[in-house]
PDB file of N, CA and C in Angstrom:
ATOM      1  N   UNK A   1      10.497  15.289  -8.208  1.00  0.00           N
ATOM      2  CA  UNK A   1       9.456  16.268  -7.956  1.00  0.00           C
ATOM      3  C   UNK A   1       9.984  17.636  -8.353  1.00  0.00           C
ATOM      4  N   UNK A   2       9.112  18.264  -8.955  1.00  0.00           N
ATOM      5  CA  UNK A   2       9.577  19.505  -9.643  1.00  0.00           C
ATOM      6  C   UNK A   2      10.027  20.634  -8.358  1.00  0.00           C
ATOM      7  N   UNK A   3      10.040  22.306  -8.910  1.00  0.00           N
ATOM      8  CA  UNK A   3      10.507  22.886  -7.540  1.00  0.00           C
ATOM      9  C   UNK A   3       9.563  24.301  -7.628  1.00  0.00           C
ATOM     10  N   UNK A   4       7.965  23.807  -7.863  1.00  0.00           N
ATOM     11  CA  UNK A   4       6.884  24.965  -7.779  1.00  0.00           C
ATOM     12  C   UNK A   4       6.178  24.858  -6.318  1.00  0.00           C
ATOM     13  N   UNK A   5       6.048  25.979  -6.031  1.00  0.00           N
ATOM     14  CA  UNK A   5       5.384  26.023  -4.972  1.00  0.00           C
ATOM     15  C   UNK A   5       4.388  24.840  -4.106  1.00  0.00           C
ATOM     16  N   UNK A   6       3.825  24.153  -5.025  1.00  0.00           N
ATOM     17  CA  UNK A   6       3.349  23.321  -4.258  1.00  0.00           C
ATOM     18  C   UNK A   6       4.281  22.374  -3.921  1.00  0.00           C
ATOM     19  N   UNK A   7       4.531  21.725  -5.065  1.00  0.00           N
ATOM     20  CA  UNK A   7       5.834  20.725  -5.048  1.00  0.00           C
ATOM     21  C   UNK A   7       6.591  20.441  -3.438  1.00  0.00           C
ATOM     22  N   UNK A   8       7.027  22.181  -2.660  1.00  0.00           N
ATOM     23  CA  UNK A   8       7.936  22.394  -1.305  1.00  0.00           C
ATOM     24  C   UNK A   8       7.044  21.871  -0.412  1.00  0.00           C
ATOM     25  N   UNK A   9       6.406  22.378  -0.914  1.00  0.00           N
ATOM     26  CA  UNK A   9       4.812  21.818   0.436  1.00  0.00           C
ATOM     27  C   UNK A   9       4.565  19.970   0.211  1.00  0.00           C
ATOM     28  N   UNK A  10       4.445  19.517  -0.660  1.00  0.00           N
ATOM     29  CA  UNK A  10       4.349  17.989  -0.984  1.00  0.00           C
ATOM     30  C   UNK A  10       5.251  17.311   0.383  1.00  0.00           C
ATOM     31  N   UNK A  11       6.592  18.468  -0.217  1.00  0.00           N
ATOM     32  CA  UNK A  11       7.884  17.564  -0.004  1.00  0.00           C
ATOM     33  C   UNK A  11       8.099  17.694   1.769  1.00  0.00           C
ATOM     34  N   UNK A  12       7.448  18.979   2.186  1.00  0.00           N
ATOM     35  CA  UNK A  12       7.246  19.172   3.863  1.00  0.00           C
ATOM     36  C   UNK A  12       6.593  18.173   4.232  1.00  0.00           C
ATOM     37  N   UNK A  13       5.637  18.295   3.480  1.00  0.00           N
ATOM     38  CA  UNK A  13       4.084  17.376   4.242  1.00  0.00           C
ATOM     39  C   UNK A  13       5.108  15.169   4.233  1.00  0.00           C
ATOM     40  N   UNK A  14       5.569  15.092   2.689  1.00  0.00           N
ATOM     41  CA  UNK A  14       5.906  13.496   3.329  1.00  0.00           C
ATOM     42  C   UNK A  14       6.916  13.237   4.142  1.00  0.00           C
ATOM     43  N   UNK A  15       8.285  14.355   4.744  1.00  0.00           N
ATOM     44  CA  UNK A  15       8.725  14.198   5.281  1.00  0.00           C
ATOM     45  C   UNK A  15       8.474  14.470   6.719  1.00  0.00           C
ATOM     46  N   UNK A  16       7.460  15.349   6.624  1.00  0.00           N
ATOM     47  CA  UNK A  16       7.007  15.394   8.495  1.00  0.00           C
ATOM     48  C   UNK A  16       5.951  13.852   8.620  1.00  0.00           C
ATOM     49  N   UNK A  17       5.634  13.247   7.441  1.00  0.00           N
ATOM     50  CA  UNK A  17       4.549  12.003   8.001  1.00  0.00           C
ATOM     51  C   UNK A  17       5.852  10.964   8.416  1.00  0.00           C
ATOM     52  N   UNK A  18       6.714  11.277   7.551  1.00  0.00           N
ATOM     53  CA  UNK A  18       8.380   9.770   7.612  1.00  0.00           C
ATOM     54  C   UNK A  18       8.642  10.197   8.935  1.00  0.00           C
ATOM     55  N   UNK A  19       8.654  11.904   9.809  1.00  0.00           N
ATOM     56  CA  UNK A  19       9.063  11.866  11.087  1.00  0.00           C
ATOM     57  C   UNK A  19       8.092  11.119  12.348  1.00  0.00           C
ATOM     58  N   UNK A  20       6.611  11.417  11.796  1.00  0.00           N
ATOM     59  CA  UNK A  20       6.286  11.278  12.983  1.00  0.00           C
ATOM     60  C   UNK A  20       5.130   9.433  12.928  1.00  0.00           C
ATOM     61  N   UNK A  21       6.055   9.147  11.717  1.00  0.00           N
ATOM     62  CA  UNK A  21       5.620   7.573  11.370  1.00  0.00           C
ATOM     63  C   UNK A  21       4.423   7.149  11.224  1.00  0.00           C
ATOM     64  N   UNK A  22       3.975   7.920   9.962  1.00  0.00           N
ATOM     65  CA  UNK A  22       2.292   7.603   9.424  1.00  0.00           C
ATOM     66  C   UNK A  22       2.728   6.988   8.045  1.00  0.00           C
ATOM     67  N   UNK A  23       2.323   5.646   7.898  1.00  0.00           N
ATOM     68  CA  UNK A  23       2.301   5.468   6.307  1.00  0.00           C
ATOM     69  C   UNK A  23       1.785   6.021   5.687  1.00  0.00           C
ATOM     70  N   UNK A  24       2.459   6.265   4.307  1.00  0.00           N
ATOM     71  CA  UNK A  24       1.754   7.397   3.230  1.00  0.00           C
ATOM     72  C   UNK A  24       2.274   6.827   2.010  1.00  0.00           C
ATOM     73  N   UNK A  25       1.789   7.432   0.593  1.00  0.00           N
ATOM     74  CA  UNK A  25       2.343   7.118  -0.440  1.00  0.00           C
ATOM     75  C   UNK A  25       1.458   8.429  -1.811  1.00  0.00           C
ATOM     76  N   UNK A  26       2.119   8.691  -2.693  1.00  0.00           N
ATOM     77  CA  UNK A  26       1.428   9.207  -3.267  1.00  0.00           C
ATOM     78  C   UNK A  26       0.965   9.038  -4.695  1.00  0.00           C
ATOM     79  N   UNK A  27      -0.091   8.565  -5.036  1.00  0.00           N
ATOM     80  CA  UNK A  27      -0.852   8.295  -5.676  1.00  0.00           C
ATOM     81  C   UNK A  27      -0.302   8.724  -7.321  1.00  0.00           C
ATOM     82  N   UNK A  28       0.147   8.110  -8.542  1.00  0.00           N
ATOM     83  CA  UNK A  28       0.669   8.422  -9.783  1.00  0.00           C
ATOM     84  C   UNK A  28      -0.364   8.771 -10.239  1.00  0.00           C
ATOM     85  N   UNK A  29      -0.274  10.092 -10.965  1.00  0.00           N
ATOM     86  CA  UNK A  29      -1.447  10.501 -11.777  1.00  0.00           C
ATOM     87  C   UNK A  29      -1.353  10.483 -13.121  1.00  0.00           C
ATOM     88  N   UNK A  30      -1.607   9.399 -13.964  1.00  0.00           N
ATOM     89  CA  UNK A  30      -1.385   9.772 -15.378  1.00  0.00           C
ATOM     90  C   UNK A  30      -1.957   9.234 -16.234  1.00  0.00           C
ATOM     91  N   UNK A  31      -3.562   9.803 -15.624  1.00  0.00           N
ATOM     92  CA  UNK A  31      -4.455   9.634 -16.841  1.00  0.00           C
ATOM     93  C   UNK A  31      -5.584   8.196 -16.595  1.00  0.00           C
ATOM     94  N   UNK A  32      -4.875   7.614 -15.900  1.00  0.00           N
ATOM     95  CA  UNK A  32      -5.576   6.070 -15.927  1.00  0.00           C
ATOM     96  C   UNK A  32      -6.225   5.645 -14.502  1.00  0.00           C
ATOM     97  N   UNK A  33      -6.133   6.733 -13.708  1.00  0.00           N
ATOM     98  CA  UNK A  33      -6.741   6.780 -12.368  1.00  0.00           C
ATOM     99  C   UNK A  33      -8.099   7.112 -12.168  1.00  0.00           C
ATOM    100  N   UNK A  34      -8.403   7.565 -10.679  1.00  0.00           N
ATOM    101  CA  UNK A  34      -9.420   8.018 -10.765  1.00  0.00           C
ATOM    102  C   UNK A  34      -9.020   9.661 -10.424  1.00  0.00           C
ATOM    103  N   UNK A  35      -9.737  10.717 -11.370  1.00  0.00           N
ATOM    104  CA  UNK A  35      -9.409  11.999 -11.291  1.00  0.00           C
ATOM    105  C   UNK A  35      -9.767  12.889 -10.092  1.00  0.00           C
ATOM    106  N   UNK A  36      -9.302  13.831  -8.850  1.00  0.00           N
ATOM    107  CA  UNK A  36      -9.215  14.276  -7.846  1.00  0.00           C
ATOM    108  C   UNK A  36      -8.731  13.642  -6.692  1.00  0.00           C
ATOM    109  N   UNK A  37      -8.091  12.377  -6.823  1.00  0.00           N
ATOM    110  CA  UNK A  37      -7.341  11.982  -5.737  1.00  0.00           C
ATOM    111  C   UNK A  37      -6.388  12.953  -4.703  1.00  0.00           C
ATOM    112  N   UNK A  38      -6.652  12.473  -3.509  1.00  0.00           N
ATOM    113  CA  UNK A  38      -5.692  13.645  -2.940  1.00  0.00           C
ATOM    114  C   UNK A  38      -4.196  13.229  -3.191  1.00  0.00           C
ATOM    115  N   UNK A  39      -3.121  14.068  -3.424  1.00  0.00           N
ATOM    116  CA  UNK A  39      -2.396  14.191  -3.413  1.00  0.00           C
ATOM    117  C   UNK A  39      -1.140  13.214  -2.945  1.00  0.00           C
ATOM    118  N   UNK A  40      -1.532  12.661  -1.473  1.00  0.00           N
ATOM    119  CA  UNK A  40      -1.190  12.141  -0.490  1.00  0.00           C
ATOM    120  C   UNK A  40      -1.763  10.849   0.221  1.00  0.00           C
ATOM    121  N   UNK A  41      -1.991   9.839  -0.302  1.00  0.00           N
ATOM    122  CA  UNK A  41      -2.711   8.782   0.675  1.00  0.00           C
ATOM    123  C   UNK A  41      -2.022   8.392   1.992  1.00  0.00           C
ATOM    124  N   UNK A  42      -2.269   8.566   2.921  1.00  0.00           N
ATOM    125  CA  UNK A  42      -2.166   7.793   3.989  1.00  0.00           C
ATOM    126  C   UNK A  42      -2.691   6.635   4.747  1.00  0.00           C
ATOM    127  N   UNK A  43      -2.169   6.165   6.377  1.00  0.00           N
ATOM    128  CA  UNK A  43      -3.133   5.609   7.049  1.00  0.00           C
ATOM    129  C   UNK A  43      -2.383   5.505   8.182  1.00  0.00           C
ATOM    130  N   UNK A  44      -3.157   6.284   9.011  1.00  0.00           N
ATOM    131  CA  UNK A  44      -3.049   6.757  10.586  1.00  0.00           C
ATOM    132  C   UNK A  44      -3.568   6.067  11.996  1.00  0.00           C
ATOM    133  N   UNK A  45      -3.318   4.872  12.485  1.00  0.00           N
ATOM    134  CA  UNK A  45      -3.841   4.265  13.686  1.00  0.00           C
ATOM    135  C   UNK A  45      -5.112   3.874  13.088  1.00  0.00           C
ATOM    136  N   UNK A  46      -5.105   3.464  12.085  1.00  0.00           N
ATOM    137  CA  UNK A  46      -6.266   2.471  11.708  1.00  0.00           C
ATOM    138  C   UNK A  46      -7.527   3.585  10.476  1.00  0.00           C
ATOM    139  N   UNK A  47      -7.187   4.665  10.519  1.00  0.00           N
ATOM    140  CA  UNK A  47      -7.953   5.703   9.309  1.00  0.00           C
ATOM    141  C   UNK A  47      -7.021   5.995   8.229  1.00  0.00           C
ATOM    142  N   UNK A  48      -8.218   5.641   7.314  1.00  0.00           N
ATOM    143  CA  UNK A  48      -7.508   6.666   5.584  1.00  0.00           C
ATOM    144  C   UNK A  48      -7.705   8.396   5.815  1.00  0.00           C
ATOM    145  N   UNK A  49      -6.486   8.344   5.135  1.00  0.00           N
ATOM    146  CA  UNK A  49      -6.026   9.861   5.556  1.00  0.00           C
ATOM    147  C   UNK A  49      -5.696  10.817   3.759  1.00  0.00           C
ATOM    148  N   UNK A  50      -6.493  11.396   3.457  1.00  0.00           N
ATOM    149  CA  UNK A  50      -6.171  11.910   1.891  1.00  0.00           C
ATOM    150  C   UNK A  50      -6.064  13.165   2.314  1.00  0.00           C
ATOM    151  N   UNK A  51      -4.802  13.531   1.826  1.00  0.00           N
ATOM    152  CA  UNK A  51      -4.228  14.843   2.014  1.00  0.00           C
ATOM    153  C   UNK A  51      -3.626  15.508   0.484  1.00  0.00           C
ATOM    154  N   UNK A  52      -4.260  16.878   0.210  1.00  0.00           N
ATOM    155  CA  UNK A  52      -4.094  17.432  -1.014  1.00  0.00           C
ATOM    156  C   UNK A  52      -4.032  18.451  -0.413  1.00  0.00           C
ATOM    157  N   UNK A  53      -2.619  18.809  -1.135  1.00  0.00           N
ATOM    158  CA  UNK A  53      -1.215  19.481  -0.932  1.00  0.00           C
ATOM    159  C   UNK A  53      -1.618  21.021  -1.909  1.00  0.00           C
ATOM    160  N   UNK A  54      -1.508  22.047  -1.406  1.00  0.00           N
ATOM    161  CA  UNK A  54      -1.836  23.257  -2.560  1.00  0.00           C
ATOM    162  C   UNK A  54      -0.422  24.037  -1.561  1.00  0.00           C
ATOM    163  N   UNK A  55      -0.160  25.221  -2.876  1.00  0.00           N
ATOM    164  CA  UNK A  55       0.532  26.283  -2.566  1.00  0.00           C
ATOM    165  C   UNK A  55       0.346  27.068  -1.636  1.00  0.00           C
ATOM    166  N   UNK A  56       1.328  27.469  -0.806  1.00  0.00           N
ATOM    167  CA  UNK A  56       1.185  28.766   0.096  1.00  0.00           C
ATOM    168  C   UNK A  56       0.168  30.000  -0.471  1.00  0.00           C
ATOM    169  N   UNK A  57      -1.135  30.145   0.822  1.00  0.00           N
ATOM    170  CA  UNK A  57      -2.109  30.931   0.457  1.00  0.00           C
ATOM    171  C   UNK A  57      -3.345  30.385  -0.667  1.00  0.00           C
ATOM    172  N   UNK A  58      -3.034  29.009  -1.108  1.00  0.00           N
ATOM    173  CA  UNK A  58      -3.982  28.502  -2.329  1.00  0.00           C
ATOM    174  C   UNK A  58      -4.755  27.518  -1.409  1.00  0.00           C
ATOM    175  N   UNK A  59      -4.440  27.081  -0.301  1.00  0.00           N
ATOM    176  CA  UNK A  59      -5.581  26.678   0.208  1.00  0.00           C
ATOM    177  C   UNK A  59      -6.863  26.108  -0.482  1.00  0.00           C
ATOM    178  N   UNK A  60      -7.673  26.796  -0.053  1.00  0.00           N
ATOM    179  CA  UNK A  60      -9.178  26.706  -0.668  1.00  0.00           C
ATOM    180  C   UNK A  60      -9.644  26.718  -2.387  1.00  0.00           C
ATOM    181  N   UNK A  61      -8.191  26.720  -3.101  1.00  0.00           N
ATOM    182  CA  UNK A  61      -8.229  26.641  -4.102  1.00  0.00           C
ATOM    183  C   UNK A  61      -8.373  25.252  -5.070  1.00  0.00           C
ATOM    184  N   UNK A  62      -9.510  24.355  -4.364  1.00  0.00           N
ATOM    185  CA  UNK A  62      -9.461  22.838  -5.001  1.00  0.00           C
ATOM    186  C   UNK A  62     -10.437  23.469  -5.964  1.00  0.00           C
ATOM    187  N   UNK A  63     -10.222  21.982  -6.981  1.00  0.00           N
ATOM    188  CA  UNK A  63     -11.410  21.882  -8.077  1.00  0.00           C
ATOM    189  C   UNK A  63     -12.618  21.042  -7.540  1.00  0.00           C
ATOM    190  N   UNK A  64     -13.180  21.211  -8.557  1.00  0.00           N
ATOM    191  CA  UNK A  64     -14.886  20.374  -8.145  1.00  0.00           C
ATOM    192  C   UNK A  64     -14.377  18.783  -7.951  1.00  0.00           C
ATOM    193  N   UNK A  65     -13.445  18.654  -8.493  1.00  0.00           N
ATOM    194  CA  UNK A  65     -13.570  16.872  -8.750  1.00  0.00           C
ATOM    195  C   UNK A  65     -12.204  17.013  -7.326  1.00  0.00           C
ATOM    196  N   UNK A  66     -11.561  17.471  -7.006  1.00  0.00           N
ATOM    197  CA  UNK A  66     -11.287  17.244  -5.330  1.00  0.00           C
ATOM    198  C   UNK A  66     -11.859  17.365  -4.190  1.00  0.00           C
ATOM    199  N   UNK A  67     -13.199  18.307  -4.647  1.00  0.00           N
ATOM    200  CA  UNK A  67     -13.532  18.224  -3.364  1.00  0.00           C
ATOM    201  C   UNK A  67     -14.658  17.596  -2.902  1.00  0.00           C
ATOM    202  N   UNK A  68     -15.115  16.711  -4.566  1.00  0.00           N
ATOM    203  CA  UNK A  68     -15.963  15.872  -4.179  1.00  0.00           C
ATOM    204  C   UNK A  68     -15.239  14.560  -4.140  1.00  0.00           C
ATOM    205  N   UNK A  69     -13.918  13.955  -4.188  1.00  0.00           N
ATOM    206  CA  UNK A  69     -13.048  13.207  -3.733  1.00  0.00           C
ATOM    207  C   UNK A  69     -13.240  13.752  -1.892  1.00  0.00           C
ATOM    208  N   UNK A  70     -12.969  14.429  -1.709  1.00  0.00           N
ATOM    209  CA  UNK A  70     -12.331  14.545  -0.157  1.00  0.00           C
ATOM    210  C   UNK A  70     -13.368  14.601   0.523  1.00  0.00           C
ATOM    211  N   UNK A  71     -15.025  14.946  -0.107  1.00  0.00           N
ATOM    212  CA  UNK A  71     -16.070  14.814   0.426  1.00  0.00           C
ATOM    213  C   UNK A  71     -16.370  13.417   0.514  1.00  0.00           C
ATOM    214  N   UNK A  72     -16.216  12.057  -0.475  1.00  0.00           N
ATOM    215  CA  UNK A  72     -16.724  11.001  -0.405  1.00  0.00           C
ATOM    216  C   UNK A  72     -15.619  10.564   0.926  1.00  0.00           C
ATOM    217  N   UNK A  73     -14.731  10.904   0.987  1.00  0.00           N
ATOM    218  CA  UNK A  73     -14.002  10.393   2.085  1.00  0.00           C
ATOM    219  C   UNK A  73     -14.242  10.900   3.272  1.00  0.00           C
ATOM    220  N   UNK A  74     -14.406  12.068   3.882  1.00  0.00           N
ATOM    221  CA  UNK A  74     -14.998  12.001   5.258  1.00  0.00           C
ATOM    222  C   UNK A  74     -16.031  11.681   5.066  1.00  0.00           C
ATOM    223  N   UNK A  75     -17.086  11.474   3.876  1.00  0.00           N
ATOM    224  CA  UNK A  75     -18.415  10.538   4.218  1.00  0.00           C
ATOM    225  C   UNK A  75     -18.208   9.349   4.731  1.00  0.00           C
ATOM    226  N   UNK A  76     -17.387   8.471   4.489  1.00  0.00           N
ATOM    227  CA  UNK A  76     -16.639   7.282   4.905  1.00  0.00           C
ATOM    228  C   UNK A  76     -16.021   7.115   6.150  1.00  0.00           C
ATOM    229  N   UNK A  77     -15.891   8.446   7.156  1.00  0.00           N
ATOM    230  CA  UNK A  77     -15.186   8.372   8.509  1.00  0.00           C
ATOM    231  C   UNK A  77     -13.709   8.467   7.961  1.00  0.00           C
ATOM    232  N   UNK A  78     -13.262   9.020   6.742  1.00  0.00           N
ATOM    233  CA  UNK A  78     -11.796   9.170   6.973  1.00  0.00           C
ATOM    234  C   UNK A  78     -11.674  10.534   7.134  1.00  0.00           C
ATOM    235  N   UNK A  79     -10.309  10.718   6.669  1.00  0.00           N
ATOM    236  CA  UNK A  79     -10.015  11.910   7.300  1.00  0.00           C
ATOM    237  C   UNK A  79      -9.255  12.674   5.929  1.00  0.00           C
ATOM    238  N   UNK A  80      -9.818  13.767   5.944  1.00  0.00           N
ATOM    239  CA  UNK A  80      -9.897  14.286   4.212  1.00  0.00           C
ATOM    240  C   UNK A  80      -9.664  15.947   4.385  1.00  0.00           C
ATOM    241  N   UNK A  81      -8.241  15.962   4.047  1.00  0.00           N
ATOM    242  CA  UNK A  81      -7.566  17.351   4.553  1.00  0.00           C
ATOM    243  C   UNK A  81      -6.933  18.131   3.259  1.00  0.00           C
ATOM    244  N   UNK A  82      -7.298  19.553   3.333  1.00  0.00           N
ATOM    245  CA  UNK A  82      -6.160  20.573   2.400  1.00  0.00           C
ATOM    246  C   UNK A  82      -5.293  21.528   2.672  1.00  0.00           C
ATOM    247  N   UNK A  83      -4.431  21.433   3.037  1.00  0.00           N
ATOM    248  CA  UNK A  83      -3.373  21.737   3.600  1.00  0.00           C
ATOM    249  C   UNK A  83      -1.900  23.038   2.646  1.00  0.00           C
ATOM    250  N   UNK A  84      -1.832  24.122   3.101  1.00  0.00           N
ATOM    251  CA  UNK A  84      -0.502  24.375   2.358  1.00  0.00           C
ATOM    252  C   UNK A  84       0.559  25.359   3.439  1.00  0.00           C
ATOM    253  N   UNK A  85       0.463  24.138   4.423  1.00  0.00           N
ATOM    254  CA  UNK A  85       1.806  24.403   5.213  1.00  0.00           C
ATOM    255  C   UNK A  85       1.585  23.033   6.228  1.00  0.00           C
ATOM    256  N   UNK A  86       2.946  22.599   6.061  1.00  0.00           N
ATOM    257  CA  UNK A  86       3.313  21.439   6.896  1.00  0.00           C
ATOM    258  C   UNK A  86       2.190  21.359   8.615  1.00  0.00           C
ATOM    259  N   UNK A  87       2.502  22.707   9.260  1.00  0.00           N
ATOM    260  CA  UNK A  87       2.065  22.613  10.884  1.00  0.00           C
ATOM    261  C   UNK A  87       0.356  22.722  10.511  1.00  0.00           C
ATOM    262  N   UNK A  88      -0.460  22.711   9.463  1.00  0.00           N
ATOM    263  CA  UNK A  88      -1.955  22.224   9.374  1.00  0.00           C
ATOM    264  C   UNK A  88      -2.076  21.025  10.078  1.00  0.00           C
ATOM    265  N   UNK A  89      -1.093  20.218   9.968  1.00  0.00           N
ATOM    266  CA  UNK A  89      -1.298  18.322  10.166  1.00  0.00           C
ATOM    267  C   UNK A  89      -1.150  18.476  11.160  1.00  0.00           C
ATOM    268  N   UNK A  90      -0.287  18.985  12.105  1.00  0.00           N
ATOM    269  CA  UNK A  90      -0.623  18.604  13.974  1.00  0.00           C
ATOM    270  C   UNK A  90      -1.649  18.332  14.402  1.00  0.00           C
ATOM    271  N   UNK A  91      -2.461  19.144  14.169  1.00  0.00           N
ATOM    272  CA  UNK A  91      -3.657  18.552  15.010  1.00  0.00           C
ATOM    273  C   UNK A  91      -4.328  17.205  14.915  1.00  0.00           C
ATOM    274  N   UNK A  92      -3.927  16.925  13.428  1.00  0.00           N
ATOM    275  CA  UNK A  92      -4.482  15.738  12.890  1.00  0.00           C
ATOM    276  C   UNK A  92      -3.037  14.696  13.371  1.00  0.00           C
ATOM    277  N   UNK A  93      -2.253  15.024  13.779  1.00  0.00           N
ATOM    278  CA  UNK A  93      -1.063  13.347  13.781  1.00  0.00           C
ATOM    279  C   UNK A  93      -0.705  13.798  15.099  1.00  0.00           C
ATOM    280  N   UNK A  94      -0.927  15.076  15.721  1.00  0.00           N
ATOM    281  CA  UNK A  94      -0.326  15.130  17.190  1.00  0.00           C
ATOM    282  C   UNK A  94      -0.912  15.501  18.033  1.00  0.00           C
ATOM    283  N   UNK A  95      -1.855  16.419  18.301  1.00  0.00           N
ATOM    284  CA  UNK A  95      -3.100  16.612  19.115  1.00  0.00           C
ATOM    285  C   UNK A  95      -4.163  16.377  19.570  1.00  0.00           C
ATOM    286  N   UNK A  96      -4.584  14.942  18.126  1.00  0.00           N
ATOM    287  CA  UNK A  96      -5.439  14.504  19.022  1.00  0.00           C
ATOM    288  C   UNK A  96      -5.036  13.194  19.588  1.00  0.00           C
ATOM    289  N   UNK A  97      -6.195  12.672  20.581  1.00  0.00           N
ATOM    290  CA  UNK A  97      -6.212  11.067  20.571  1.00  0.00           C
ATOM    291  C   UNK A  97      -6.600  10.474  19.871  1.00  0.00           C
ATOM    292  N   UNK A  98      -6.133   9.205  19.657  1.00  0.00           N
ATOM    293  CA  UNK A  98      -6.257   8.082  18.494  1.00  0.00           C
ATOM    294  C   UNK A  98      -7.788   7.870  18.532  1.00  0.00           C
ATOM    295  N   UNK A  99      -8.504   7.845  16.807  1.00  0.00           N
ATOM    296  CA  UNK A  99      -9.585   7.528  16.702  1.00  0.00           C
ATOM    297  C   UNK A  99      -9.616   6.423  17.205  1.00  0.00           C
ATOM    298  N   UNK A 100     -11.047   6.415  17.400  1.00  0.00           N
ATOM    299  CA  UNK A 100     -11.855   5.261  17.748  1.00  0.00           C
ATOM    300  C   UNK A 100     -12.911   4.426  16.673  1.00  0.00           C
TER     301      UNK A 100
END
């Protein structure tokens, strides 16, 4: 993994899921997929969890084809997050109670 700004954030976000023991994996992008995948697949006490990873302060900076990825997924009851700092995910892996 390269060493740009997002990249640090990637590398926060899979090592706080390895701490607090959420399977994850991240999705190879090269060309032959489907385009706006998040970043990050997971699966959390029984929910898909797509997490796309942006730079400190880039936030809200998705494209059209992510955020109609992350839209078809909470249409689905998962859980479809953009994140560019590791402590975003607490609430989602430590605060709440386990979906239902």
């Amino acid at each position: 993994m390269g060493s740009t700004p997002e990249s640090h954030v990637k590398r926060a976000v899979k090592a706080y899921l390895d701490k607090v023991g959420v399977w994850h994996f991240s999705p190879v992008s090269n060309g032959m997929g489907v385009h706006g995948i998040p970043d990050i697949i997971a699966c959390w006490r029984g929910r898909f969890v797509g997490i796309e990873c942006k730079a400190p302060g880039k936030r809200f900076n998705t494209s059209e084809l992510q955020k109609m990825q992350l839209t078809a997924i909470a249409k689905h009851e998962g859980i479809a997050v953009v994140v560019d700092d590791v402590s975003q995910l607490v609430p989602i892996f430590e605060d709440q109670p386990c979906p239902t």
